[in-house]
C-alpha atoms as a PDB file:
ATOM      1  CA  UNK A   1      -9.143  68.657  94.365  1.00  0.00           C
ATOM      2  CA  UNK A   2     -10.031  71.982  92.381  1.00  0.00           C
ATOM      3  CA  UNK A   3     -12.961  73.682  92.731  1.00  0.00           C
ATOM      4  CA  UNK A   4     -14.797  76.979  90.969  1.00  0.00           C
ATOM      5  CA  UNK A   5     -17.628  79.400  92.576  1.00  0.00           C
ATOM      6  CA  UNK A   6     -18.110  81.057  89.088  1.00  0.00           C
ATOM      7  CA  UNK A   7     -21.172  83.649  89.050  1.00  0.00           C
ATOM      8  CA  UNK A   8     -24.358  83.005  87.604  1.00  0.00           C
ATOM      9  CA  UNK A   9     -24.581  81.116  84.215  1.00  0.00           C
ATOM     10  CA  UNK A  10     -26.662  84.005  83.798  1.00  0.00           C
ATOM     11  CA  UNK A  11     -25.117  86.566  81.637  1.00  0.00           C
ATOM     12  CA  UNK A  12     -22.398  83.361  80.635  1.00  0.00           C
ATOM     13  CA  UNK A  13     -19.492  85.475  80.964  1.00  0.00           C
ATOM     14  CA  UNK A  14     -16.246  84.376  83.274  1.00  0.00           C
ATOM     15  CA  UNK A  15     -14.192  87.289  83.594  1.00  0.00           C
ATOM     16  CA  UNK A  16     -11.072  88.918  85.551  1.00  0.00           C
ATOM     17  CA  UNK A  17      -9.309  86.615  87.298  1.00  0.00           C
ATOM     18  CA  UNK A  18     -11.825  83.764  87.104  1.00  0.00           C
ATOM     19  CA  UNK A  19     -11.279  83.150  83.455  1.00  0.00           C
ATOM     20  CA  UNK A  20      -7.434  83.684  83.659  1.00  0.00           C
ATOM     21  CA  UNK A  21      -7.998  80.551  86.269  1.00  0.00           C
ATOM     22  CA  UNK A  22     -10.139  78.247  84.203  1.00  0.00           C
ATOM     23  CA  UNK A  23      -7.484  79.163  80.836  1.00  0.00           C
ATOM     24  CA  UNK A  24      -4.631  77.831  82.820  1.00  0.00           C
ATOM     25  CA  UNK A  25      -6.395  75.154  84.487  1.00  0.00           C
ATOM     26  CA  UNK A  26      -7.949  74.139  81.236  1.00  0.00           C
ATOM     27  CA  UNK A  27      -4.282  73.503  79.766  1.00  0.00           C
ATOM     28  CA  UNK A  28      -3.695  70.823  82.923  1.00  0.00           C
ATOM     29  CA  UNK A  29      -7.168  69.461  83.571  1.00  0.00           C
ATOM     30  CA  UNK A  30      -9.151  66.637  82.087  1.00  0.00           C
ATOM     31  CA  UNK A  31      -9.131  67.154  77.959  1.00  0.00           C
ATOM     32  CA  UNK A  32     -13.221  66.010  77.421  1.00  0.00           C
ATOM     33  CA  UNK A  33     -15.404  67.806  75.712  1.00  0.00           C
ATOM     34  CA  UNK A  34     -15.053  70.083  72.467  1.00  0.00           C
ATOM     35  CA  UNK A  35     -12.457  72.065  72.718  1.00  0.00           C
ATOM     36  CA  UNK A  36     -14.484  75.303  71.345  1.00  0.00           C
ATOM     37  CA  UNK A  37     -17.035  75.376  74.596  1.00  0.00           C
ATOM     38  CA  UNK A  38     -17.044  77.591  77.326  1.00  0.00           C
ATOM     39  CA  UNK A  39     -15.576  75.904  80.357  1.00  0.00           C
ATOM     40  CA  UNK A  40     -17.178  76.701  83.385  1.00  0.00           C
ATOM     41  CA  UNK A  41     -15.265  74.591  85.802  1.00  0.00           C
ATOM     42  CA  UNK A  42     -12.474  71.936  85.482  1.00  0.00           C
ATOM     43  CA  UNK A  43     -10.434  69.421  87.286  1.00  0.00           C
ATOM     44  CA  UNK A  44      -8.181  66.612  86.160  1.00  0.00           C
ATOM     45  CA  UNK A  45     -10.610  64.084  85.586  1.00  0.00           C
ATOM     46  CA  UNK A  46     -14.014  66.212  84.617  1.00  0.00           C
ATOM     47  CA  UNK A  47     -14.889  69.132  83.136  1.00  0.00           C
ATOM     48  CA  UNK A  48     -18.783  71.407  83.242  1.00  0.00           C
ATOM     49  CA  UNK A  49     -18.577  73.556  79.760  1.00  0.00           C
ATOM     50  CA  UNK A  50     -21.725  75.053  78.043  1.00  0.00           C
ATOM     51  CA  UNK A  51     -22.997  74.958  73.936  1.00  0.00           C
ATOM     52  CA  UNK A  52     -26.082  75.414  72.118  1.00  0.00           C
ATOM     53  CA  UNK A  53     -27.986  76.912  75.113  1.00  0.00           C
ATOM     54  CA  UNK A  54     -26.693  73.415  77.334  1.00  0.00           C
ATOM     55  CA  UNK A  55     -24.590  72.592  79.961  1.00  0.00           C
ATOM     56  CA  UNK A  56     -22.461  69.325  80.077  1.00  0.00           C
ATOM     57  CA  UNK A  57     -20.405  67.545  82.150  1.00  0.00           C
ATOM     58  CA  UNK A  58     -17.902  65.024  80.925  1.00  0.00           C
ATOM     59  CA  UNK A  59     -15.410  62.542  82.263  1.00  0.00           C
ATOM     60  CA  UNK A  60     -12.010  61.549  80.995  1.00  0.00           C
ATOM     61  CA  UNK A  61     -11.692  58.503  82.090  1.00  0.00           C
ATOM     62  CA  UNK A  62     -13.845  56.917  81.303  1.00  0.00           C
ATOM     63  CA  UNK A  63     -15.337  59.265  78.396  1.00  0.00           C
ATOM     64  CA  UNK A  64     -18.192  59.959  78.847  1.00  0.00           C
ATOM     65  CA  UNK A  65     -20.611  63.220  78.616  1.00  0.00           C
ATOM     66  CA  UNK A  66     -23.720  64.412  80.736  1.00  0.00           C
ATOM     67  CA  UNK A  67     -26.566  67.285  80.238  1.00  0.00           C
ATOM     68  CA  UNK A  68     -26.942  68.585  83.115  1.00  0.00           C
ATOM     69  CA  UNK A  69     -29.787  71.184  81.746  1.00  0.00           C
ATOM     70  CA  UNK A  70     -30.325  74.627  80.063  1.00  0.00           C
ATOM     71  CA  UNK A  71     -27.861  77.628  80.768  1.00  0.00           C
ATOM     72  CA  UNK A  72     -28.601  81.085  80.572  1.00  0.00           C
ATOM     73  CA  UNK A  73     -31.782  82.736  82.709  1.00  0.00           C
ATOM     74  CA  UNK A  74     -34.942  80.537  83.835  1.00  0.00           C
ATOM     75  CA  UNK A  75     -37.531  81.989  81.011  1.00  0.00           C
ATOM     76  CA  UNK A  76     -40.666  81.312  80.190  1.00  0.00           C
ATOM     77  CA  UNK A  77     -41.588  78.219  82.603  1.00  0.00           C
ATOM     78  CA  UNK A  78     -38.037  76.477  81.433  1.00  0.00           C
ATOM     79  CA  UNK A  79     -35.456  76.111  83.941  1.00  0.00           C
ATOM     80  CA  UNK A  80     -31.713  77.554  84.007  1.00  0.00           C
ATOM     81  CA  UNK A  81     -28.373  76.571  85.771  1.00  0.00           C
ATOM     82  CA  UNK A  82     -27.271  79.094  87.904  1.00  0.00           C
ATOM     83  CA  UNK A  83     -24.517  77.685  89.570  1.00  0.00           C
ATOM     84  CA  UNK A  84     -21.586  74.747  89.263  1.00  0.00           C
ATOM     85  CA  UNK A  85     -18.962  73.533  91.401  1.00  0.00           C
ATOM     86  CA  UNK A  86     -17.132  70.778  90.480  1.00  0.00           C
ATOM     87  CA  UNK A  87     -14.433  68.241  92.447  1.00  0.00           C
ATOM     88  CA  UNK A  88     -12.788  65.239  91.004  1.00  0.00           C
ATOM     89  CA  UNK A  89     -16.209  63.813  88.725  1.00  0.00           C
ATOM     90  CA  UNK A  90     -18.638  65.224  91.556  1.00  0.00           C
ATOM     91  CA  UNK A  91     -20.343  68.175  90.123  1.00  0.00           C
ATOM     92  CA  UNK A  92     -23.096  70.333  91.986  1.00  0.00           C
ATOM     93  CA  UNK A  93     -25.082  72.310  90.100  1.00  0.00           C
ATOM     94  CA  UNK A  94     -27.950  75.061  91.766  1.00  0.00           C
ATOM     95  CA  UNK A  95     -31.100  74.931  88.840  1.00  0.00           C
ATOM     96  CA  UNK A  96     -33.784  77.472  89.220  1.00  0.00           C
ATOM     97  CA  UNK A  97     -37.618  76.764  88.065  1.00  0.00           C
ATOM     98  CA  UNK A  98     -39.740  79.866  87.551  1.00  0.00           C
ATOM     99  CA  UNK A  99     -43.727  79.898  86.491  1.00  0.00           C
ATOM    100  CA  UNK A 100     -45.683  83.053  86.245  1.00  0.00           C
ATOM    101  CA  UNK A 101     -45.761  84.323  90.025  1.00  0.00           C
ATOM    102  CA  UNK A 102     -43.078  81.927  91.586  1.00  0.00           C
ATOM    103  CA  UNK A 103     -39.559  80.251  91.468  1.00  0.00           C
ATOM    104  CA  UNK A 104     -37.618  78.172  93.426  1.00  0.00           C
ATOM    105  CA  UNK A 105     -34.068  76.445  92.973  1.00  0.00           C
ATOM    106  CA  UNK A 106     -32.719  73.157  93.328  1.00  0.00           C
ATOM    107  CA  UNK A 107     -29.390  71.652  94.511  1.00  0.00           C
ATOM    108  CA  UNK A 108     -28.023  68.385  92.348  1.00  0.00           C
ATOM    109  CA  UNK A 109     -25.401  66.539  92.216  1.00  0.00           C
ATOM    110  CA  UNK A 110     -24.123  63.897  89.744  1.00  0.00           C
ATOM    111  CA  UNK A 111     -21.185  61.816  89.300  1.00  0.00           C
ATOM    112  CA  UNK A 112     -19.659  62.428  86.091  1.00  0.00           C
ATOM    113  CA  UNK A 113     -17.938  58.960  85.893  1.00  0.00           C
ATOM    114  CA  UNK A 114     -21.409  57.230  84.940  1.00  0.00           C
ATOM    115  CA  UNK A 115     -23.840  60.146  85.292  1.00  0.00           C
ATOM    116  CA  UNK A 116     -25.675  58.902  88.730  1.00  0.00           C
ATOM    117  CA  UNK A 117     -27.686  61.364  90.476  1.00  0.00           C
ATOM    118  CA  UNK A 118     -25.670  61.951  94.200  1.00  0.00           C
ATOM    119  CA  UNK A 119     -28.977  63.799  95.560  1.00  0.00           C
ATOM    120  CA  UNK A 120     -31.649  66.753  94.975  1.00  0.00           C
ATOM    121  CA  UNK A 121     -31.546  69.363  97.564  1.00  0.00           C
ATOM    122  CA  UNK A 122     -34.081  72.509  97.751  1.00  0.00           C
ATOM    123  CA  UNK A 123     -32.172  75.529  98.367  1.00  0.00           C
ATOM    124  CA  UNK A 124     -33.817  76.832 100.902  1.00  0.00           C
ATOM    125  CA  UNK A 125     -36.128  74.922 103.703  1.00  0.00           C
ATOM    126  CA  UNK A 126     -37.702  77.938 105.521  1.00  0.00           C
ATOM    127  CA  UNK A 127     -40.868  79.636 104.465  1.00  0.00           C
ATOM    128  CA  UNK A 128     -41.265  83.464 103.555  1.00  0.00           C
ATOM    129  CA  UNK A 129     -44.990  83.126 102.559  1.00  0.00           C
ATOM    130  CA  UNK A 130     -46.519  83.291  99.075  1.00  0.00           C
ATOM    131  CA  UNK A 131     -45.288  84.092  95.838  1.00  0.00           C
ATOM    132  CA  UNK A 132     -41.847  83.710  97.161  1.00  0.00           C
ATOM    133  CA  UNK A 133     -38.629  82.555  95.487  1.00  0.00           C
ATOM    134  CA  UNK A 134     -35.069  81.531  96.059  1.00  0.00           C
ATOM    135  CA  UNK A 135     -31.298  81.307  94.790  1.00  0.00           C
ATOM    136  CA  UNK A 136     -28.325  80.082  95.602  1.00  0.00           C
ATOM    137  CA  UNK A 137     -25.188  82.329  96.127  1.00  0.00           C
ATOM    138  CA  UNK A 138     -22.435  80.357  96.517  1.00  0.00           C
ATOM    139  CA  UNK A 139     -21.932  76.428  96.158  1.00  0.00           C
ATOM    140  CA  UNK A 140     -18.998  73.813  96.434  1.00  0.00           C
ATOM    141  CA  UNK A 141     -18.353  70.396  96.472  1.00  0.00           C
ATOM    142  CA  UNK A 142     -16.283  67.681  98.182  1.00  0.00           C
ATOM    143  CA  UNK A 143     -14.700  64.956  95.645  1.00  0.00           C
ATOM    144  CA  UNK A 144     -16.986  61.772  96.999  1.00  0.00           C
ATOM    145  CA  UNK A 145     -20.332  64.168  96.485  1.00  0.00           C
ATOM    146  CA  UNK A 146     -21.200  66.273  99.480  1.00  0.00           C
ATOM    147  CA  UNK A 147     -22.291  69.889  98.871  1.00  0.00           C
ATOM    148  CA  UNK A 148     -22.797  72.831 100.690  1.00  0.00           C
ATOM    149  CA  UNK A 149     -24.500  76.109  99.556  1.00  0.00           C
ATOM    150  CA  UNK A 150     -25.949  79.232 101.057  1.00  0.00           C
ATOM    151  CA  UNK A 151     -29.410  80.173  99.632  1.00  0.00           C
ATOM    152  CA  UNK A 152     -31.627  83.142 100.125  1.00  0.00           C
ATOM    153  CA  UNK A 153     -35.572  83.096  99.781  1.00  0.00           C
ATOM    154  CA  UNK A 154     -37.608  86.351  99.035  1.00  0.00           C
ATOM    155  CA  UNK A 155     -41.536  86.782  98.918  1.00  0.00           C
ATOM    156  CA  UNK A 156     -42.184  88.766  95.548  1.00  0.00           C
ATOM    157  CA  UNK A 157     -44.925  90.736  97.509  1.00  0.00           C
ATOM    158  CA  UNK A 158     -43.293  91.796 100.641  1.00  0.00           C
ATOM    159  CA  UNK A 159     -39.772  92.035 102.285  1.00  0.00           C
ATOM    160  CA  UNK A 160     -39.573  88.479 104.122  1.00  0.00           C
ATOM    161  CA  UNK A 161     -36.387  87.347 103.051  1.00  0.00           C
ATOM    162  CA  UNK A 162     -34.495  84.441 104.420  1.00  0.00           C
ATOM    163  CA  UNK A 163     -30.541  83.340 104.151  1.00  0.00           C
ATOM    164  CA  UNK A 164     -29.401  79.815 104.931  1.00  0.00           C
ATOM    165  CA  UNK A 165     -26.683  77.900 105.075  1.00  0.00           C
ATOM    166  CA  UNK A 166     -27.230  74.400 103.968  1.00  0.00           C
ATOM    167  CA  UNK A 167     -25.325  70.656 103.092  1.00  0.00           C
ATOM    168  CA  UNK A 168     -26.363  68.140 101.207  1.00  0.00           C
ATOM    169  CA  UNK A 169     -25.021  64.324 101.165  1.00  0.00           C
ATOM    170  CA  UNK A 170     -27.095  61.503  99.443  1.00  0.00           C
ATOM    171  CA  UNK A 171     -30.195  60.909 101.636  1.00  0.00           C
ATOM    172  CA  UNK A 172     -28.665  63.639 104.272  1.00  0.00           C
ATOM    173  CA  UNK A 173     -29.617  66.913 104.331  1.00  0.00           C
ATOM    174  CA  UNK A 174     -28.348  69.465 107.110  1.00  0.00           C
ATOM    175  CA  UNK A 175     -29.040  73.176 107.966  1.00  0.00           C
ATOM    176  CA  UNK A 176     -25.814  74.596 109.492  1.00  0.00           C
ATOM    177  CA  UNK A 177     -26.901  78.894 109.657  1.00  0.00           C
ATOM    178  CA  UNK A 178     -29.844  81.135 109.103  1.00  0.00           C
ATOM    179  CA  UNK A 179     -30.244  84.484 109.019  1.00  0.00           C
ATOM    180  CA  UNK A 180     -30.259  87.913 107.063  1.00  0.00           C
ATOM    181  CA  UNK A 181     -26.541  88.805 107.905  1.00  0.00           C
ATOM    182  CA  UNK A 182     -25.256  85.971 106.158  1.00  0.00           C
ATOM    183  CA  UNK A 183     -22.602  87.151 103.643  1.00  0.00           C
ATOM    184  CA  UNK A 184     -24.463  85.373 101.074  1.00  0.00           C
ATOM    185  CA  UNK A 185     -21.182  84.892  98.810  1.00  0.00           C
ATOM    186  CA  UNK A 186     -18.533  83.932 101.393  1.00  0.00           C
ATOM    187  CA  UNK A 187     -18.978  80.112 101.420  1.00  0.00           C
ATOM    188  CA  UNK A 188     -15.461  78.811 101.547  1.00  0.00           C
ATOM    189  CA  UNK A 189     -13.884  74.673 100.736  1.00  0.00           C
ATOM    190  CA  UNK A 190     -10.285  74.549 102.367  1.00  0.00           C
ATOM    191  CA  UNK A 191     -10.242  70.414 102.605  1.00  0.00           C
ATOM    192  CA  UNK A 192     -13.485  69.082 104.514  1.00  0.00           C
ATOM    193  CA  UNK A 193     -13.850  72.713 106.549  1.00  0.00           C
ATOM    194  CA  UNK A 194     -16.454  75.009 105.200  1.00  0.00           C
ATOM    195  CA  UNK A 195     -16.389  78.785 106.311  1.00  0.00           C
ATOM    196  CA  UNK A 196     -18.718  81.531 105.883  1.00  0.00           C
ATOM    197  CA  UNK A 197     -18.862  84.928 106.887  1.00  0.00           C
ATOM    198  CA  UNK A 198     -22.229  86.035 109.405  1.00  0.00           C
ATOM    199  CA  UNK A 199     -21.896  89.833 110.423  1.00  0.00           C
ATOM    200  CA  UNK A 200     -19.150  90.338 111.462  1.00  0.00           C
ATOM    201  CA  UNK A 201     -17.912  86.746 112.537  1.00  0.00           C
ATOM    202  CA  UNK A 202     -16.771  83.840 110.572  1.00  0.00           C
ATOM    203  CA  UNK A 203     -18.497  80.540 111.271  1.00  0.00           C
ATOM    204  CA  UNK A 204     -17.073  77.241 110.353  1.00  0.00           C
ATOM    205  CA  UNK A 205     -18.259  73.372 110.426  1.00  0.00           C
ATOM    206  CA  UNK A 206     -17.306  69.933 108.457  1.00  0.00           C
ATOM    207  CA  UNK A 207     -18.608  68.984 105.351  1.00  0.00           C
ATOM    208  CA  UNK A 208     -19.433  65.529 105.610  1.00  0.00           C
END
């Protein structure tokens, strides 16, 4: 299993080290979709790769391609991809939704094999008040569909802000942390064992 937590789709550029990692990986993992896209994560059997101001996943066996929605920034009441993981053909994807004095994001996952929806998960569960919004920070993915993310809500008109650590599973949805000392960017896979970093300790619990 193989597994990217690439930065925001916003911006779409996959630099340093990441893109020396999805170049070599590309050369090994599943050969679907046109060559000339960017990749934004890859494993042997699937690949996530934007064109034309999309995102798609695809399958190699069998073929078969996905949109999974707009990349780039949420603009003008249309939604954006800020986020993908991917594992085997289970890709999870964090979409953010803005309107003129809101925005909130969303947690999917699909299988790429036949394009089923796996679940829809809100980033964050907790209120911060009005005129509020959210984001996910970092995001991965087990191979049969469960994902795990850490989101942070903000009120646009004060400083309530929120961090949470959260899993989602088909029906199942879980809240495993909370709070502002969250490292919101230290969400860790290593098999079914997800870590994170809060202050100063690391916490740890089974994605399932």
């Amino acid at each position: 299993m193989r597994f990217w937590l690439l930065p925001a789709v916003i911006g779409g550029l996959i630099t340093g080290c990441a893109a020396s990692a999805v170049a070599q990986t590309s050369r090994a993992g599943a050969a679907c979709g046109p060559p000339s896209a960017r990749t934004l994560a890859i494993d042997a059997s699937a690949r996530v790769y934007a064109t034309g101001g999309f995102v798609y996943g695809c399958s190699d066996r069998p073929r078969r391609i996905t949109r999974l929605g707009r990349s780039g920034s949420c603009i003008g009441g249309l939604s954006g991809i800020e986020r993908v993981a991917l594992a085997g053909v289970s890709v999870a994807y964090a979409v953010h939704h803005c309107g003129v004095d809101f925005g909130f994001t969303d947690v999917l996952v699909r299988n790429l094999r036949d394009g089923t929806s796996l679940g829809t998960f809100a980033a964050t569960e907790k209120s911060v008040g009005p005129e509020a919004t959210n984001s996910v920070s970092s995001l991965v993915v087990s191979s049969d569909g469960a994902a795990a993310w850490i989101g942070t809500a903000q009120s646009i008109i004060s400083t309530a802000r929120e961090t949470e650590v959260r899993t989602g599973h088909g029906h199942r949805r879980q809240l495993l942390d909370s709070g502002t000392q969250i490292k919101t960017g230290s969400l860790r896979l290593h098999g079914s064992r997800l870590t994170w970093r809060h202050g100063r300790a690391t916490r740890s619990a089974t994605l399932q």
